[in-house]
C-alpha atoms as a PDB file:
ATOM      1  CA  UNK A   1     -23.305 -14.409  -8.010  1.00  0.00           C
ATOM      2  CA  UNK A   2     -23.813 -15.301  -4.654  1.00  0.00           C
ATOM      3  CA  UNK A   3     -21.595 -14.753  -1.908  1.00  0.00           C
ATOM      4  CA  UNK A   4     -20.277 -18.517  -0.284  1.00  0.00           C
ATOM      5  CA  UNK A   5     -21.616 -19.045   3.043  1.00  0.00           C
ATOM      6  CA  UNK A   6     -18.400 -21.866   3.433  1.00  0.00           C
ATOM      7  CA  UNK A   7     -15.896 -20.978   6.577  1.00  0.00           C
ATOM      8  CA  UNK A   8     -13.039 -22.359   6.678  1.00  0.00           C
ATOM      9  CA  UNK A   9     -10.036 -23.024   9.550  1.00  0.00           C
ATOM     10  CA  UNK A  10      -7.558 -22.799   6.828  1.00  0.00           C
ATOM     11  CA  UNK A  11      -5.339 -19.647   8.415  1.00  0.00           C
ATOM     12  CA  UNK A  12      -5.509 -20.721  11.784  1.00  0.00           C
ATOM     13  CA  UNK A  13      -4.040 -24.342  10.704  1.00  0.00           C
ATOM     14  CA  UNK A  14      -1.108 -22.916   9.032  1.00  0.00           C
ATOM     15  CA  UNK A  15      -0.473 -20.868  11.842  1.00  0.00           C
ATOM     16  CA  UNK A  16      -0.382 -24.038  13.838  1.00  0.00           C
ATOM     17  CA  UNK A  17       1.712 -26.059  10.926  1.00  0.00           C
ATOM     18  CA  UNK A  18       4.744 -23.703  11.715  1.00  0.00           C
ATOM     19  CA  UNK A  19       3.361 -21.015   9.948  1.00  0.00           C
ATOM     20  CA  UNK A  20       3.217 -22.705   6.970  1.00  0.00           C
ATOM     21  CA  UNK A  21       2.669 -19.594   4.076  1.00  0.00           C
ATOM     22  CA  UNK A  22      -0.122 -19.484   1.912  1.00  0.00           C
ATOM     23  CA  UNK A  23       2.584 -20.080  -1.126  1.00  0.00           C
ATOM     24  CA  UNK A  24       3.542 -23.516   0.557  1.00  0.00           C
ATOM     25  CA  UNK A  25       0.085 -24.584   1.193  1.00  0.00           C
ATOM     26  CA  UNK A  26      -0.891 -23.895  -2.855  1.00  0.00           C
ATOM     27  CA  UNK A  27       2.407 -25.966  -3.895  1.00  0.00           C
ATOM     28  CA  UNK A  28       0.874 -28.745  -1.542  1.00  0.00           C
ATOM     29  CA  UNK A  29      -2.079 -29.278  -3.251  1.00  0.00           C
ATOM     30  CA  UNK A  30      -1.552 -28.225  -6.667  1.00  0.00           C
ATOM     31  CA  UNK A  31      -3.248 -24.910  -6.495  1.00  0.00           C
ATOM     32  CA  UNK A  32      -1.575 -20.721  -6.884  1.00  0.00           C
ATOM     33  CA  UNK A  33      -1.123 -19.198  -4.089  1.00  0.00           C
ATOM     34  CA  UNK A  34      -4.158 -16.396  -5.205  1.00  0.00           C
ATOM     35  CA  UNK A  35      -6.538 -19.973  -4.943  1.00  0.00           C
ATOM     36  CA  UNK A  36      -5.758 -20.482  -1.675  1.00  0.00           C
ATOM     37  CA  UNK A  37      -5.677 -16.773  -0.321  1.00  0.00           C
ATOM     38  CA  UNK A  38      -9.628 -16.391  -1.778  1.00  0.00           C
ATOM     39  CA  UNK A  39     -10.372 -19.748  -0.337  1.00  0.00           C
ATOM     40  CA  UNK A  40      -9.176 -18.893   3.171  1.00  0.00           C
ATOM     41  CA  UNK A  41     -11.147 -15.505   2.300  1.00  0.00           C
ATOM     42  CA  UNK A  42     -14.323 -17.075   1.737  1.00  0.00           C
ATOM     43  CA  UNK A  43     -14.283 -15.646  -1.487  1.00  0.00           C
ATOM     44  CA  UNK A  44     -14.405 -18.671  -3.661  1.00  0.00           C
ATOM     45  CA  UNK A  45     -15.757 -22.125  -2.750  1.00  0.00           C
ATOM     46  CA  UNK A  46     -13.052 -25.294  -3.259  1.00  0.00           C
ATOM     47  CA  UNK A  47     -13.994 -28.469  -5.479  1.00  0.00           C
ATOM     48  CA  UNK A  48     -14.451 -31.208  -3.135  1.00  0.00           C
ATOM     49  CA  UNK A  49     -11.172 -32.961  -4.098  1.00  0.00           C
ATOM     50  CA  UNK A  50      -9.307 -29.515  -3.313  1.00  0.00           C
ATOM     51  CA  UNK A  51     -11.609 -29.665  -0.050  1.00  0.00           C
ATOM     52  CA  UNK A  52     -10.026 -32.960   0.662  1.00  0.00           C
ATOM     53  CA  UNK A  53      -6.573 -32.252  -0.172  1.00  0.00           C
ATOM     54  CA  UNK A  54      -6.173 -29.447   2.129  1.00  0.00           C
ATOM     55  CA  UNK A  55      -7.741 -31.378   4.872  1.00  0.00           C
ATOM     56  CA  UNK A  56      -5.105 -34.179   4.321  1.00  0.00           C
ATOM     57  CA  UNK A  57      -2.077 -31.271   4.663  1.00  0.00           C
ATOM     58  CA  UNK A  58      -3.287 -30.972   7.851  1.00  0.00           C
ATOM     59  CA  UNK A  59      -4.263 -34.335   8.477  1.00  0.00           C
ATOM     60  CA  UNK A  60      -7.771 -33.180   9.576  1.00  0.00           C
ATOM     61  CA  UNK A  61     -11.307 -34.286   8.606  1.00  0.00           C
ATOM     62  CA  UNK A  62     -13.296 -32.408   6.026  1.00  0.00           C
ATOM     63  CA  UNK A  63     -15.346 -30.856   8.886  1.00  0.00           C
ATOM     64  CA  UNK A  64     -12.598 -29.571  10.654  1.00  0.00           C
ATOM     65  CA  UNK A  65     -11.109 -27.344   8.031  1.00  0.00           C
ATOM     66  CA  UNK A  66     -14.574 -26.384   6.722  1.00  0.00           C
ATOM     67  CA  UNK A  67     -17.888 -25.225   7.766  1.00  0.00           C
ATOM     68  CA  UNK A  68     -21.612 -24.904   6.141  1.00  0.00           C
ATOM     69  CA  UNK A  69     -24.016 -23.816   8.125  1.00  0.00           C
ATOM     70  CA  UNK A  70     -27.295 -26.167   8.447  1.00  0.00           C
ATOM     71  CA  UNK A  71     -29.461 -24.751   6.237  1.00  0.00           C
ATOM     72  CA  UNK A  72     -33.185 -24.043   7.888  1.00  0.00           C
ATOM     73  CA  UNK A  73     -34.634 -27.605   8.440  1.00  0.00           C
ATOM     74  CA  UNK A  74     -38.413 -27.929   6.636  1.00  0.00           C
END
């Protein structure tokens, strides 16, 4: 399988929400905590409701929280 090439700001915003643990963040949007640790790892790519729902804990757009590099234009 390929690797993702989708960043993500998701440890530096719950540094910013007081910390907020990776445990807290799963119970948020309905996820385990192991879902959100390989997210913020780049490990495993989110749905695009799960996408949304973390941006909404943080009450940032999509595009804040996650990046995809522009793929080479034709």
């Amino acid at each position: 399988m390929a690797k993702t090439r989708i960043t993500n700001q998701i440890r530096t915003l719950r540094f910013f929400a007081d910390e907020m643990s990776q445990a807290v963040l799963a119970e948020k949007v309905g996820v385990t905590r192991q879902t959100v640790m390989a997210i913020e790892a780049a490990k495993y790519s989110p749905s695009l409701e799960l996408a949304f729902k973390i941006a909404a804990v943080f009450s940032k757009e999509l595009g804040e929280v996650f990046t995809y590099p522009d793929e080479v234009k034709k």
